[in-house]
C-alpha atoms as a PDB file:
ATOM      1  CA  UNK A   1     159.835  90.194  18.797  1.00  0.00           C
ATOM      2  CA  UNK A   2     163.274  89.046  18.819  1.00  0.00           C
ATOM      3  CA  UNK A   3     164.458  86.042  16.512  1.00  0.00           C
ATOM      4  CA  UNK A   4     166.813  84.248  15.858  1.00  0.00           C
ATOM      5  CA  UNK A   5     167.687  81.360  13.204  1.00  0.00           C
ATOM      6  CA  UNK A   6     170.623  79.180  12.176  1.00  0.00           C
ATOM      7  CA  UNK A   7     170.492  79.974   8.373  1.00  0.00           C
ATOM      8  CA  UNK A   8     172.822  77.715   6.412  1.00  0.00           C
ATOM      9  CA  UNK A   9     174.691  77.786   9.652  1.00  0.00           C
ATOM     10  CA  UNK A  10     175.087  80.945  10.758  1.00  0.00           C
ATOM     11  CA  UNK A  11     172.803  82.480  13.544  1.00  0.00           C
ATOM     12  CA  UNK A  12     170.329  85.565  12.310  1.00  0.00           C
ATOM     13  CA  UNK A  13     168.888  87.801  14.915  1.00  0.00           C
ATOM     14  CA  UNK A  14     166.204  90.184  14.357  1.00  0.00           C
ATOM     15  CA  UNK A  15     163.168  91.712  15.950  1.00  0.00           C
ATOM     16  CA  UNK A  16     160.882  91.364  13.537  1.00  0.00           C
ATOM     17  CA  UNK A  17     156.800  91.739  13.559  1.00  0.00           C
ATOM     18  CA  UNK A  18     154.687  88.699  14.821  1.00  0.00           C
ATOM     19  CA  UNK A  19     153.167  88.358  11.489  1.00  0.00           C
ATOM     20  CA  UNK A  20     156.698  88.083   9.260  1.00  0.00           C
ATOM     21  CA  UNK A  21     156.868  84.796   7.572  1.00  0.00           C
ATOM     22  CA  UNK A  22     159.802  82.765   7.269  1.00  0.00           C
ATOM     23  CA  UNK A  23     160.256  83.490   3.835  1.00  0.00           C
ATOM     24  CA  UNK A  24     160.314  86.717   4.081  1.00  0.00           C
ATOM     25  CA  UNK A  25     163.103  86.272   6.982  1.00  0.00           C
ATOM     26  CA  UNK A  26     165.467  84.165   4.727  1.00  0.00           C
ATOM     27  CA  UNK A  27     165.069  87.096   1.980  1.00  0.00           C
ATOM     28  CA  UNK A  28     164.872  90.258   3.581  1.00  0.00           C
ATOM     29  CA  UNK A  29     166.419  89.523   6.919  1.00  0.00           C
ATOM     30  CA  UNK A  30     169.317  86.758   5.863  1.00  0.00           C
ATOM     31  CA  UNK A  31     169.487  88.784   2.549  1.00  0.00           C
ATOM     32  CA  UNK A  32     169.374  85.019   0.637  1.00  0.00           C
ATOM     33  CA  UNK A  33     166.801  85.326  -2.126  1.00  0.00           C
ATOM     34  CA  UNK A  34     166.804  82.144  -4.174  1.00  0.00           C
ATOM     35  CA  UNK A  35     164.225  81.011  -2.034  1.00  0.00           C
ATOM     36  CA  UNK A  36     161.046  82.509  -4.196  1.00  0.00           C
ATOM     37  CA  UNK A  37     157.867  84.058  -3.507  1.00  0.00           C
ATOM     38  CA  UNK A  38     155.903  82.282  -5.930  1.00  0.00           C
ATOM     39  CA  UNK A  39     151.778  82.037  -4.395  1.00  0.00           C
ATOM     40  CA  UNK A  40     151.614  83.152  -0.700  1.00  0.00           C
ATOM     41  CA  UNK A  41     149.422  80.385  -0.411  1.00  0.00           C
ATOM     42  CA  UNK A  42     150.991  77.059  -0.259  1.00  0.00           C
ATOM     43  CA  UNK A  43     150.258  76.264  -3.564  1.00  0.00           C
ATOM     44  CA  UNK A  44     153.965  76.425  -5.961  1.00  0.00           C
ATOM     45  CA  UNK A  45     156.385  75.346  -3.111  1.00  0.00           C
ATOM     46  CA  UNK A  46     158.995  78.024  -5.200  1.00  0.00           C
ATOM     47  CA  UNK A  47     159.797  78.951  -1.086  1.00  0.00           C
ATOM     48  CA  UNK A  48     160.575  75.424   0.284  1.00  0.00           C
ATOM     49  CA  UNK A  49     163.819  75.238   2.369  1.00  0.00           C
ATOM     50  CA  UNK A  50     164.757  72.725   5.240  1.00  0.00           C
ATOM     51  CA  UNK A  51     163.357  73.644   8.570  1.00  0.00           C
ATOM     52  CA  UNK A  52     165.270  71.213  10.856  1.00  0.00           C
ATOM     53  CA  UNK A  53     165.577  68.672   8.235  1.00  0.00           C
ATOM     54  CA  UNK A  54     162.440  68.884   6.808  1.00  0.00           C
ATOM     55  CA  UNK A  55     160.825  70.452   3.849  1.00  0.00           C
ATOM     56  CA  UNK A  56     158.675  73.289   4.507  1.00  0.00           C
ATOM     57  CA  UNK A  57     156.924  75.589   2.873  1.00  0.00           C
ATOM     58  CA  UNK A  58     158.492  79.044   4.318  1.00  0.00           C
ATOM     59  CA  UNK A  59     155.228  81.104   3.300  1.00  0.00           C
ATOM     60  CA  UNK A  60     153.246  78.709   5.802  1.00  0.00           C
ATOM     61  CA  UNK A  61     155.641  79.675   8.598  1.00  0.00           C
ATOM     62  CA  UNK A  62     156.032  82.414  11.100  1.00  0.00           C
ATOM     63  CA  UNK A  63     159.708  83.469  11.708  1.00  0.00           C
ATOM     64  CA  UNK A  64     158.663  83.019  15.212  1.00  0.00           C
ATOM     65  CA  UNK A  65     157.462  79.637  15.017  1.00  0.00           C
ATOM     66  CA  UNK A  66     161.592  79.170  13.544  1.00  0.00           C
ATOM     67  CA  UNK A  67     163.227  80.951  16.386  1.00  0.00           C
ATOM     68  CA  UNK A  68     166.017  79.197  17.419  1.00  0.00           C
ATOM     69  CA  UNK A  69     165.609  76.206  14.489  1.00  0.00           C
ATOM     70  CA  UNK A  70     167.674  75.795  11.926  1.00  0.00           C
ATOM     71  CA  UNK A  71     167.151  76.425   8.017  1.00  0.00           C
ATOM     72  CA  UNK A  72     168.532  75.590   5.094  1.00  0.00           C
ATOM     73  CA  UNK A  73     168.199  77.155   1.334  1.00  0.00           C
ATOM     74  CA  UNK A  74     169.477  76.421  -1.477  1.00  0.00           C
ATOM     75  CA  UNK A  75     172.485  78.664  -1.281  1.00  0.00           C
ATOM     76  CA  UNK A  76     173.294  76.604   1.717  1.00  0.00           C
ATOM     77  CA  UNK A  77     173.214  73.260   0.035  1.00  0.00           C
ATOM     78  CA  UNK A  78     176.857  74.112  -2.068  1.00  0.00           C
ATOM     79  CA  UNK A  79     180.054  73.171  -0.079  1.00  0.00           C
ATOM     80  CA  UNK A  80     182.424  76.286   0.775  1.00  0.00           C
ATOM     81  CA  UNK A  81     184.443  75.685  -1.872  1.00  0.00           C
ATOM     82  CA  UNK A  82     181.543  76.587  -4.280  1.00  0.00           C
ATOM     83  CA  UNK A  83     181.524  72.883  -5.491  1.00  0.00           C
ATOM     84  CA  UNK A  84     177.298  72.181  -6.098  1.00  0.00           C
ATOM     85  CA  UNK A  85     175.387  69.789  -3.977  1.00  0.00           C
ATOM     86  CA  UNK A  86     174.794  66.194  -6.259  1.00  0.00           C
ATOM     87  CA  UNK A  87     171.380  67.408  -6.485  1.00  0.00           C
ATOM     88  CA  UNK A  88     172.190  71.184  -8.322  1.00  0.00           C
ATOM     89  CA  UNK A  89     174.712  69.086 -10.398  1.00  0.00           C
ATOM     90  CA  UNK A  90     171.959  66.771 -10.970  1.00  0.00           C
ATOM     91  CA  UNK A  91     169.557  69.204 -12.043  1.00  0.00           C
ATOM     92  CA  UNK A  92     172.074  71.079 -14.092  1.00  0.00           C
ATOM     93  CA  UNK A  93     173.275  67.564 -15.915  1.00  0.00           C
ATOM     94  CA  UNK A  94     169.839  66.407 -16.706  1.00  0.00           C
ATOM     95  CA  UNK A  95     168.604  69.785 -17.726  1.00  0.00           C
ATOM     96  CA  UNK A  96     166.002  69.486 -15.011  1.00  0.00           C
ATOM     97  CA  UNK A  97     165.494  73.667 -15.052  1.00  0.00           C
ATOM     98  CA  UNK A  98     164.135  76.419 -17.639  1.00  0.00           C
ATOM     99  CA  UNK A  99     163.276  79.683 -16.255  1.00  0.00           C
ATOM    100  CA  UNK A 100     164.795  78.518 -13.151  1.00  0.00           C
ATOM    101  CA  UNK A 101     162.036  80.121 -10.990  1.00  0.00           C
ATOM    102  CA  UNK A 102     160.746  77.047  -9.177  1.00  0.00           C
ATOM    103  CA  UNK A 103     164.385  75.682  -9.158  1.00  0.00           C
ATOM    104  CA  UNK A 104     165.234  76.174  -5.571  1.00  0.00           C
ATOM    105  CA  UNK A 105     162.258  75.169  -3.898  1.00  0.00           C
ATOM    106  CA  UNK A 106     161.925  72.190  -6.300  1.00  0.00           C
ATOM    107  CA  UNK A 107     165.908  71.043  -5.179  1.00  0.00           C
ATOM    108  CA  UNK A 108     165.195  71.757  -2.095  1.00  0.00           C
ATOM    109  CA  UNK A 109     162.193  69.473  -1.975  1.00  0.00           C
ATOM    110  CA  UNK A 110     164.018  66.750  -3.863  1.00  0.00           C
ATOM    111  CA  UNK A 111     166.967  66.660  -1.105  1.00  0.00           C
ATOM    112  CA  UNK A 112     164.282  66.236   1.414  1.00  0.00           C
ATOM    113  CA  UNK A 113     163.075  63.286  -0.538  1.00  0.00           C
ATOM    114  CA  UNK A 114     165.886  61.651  -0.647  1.00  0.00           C
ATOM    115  CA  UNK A 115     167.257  61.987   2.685  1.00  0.00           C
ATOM    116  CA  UNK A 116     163.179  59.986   3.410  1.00  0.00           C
ATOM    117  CA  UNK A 117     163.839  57.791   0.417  1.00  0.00           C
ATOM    118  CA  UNK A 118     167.535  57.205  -1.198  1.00  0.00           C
ATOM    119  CA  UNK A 119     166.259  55.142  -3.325  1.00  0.00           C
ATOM    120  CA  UNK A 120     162.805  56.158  -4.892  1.00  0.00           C
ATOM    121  CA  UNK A 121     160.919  54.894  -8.018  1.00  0.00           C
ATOM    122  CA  UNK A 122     160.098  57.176 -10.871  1.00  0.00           C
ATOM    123  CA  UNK A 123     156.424  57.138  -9.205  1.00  0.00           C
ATOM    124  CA  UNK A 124     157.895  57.703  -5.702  1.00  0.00           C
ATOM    125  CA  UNK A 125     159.478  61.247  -6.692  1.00  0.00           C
ATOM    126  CA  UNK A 126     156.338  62.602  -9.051  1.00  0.00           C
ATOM    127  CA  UNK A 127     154.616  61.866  -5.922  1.00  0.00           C
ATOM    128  CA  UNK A 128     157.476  63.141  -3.431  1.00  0.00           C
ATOM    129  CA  UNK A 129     157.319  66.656  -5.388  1.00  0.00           C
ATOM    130  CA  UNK A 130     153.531  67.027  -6.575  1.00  0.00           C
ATOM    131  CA  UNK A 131     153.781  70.019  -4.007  1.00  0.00           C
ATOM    132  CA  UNK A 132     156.077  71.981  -5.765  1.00  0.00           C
ATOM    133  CA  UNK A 133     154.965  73.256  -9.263  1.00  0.00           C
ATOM    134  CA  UNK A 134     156.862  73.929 -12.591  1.00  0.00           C
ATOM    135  CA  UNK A 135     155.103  75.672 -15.122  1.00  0.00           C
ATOM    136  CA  UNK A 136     157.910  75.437 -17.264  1.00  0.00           C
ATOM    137  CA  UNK A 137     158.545  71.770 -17.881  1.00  0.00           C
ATOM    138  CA  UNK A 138     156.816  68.205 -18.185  1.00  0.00           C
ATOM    139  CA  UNK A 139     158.518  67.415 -15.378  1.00  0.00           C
ATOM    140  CA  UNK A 140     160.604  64.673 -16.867  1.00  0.00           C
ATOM    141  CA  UNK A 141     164.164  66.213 -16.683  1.00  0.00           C
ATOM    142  CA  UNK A 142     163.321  67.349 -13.223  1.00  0.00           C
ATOM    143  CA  UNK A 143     162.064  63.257 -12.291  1.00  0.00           C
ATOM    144  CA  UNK A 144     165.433  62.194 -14.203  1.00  0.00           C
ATOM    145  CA  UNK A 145     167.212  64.437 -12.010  1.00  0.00           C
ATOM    146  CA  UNK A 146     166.130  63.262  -8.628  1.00  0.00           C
ATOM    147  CA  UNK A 147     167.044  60.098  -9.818  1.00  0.00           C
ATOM    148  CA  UNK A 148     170.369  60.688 -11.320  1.00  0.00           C
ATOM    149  CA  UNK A 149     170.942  62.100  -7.532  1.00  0.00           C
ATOM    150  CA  UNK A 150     169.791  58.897  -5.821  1.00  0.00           C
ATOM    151  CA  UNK A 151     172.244  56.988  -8.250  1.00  0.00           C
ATOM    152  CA  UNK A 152     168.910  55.511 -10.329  1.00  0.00           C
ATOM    153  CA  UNK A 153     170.061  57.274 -13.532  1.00  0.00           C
ATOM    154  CA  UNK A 154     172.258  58.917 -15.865  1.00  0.00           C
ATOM    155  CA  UNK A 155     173.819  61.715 -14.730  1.00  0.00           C
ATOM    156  CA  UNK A 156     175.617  62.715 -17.687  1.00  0.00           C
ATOM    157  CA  UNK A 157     173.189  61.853 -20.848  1.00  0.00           C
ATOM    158  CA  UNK A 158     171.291  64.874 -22.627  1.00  0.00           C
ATOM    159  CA  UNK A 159     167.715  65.189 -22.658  1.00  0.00           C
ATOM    160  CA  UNK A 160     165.310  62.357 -23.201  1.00  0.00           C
ATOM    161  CA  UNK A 161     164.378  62.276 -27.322  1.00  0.00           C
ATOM    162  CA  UNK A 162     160.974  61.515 -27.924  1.00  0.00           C
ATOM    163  CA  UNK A 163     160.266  58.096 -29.058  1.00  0.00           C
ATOM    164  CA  UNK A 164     158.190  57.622 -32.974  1.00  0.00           C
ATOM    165  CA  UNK A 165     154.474  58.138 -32.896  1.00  0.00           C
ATOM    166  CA  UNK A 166     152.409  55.220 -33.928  1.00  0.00           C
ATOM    167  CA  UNK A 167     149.541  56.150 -36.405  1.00  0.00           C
ATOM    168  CA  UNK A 168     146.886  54.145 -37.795  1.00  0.00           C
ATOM    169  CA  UNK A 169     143.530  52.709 -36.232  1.00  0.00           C
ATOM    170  CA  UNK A 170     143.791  52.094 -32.616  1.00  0.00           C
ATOM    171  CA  UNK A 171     141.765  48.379 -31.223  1.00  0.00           C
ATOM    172  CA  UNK A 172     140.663  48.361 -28.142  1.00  0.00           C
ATOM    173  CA  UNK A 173     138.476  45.844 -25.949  1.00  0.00           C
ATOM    174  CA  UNK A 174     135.669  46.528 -24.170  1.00  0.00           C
ATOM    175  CA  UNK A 175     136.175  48.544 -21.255  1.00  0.00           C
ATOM    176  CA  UNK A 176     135.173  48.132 -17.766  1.00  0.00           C
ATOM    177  CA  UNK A 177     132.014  50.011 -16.296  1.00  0.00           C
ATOM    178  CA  UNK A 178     133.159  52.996 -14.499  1.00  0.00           C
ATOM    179  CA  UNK A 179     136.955  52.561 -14.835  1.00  0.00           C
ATOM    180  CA  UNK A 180     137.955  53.320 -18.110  1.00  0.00           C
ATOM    181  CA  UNK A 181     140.704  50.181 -18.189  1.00  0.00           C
ATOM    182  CA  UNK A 182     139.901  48.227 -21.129  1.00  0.00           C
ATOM    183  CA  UNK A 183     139.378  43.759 -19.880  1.00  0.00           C
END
């Protein structure tokens, strides 16, 4: 079956098999392979990209089902003078990477967020990315990275310090049948 894609703007044409998904299009057809093969299942989001403007998950697409759509990776997100999308500089600033595996899909997913939401809470983006998993980090740079990108944080401060640990005997009320949330 013959295909063809817009991929980071320029048109890919291939006959490829019914069954090829559109990851394995963007890596072995548009030879760009920062978008990862992490599960084959749906499950890491390491293979999101923009499919028209939205996030997808490109192991839960056919290349068919994209002919003659347009996608976007991560390699696609840089301007052509190599400068880095705010979100990449984002994510570089606020450390929001370690083995760098999930990195692309999780950017990816985080520019789709913000193009929904500009201007999300800390809640807003844990929930905005809780498809796309790190097994790296806390998650914390990657949260303070969004945000740096929507303008809802500090760009250029280091990593987060963690605060003194209280000891001693903790009080606590009685707690609500069922709930667990102390009255």
């Amino acid at each position: 079956m013959k295909v063809t894609v817009t991929v980071n703007g320029e048109p890919v044409t291939a006959d490829v098999e019914d069954r090829m998904l559109l990851v394995h299009y963007v890596r072995d057809v548009a030879g760009l392979t920062a978008t990862n093969i992490g599960c084959d299942t749906t499950s890491c989001g390491s293979c999101t990209v923009l499919l028209d403007g939205e996030s997808v998950k490109s192991c839960t697409i056919l290349a068919a089902q994209a002919d003659g759509s347009e996608v976007v990776t991560v390699e696609g997100l840089a301007g052509a003078d190599g400068e880095l999308h705010p979100m990449q500089s984002a994510f570089r600033a606020e450390h929001g990477l370690q083995c760098g595996f999930c990195t692309p899909g999780m950017v990816m997913a985080a520019v789709s967020l913000l193009r929904e939401n500009p201007a999300p809470t800390e809640e807003q983006v844990r929930c905005g990315l809780e498809g796309n998993l790190c097994r790296c980090t806390g998650y914390h740079n990657i949260v303070r990275a969004v945000l740096a990108a929507a303008g809802a944080g500090p760009v250029d401060s280091g990593p987060v310090e963690p605060g003194p640990v209280e000891s001693g005997p903790v009080e606590s009320g009685p707690v609500e049948a069922g709930t667990g949330v102390a009255r």
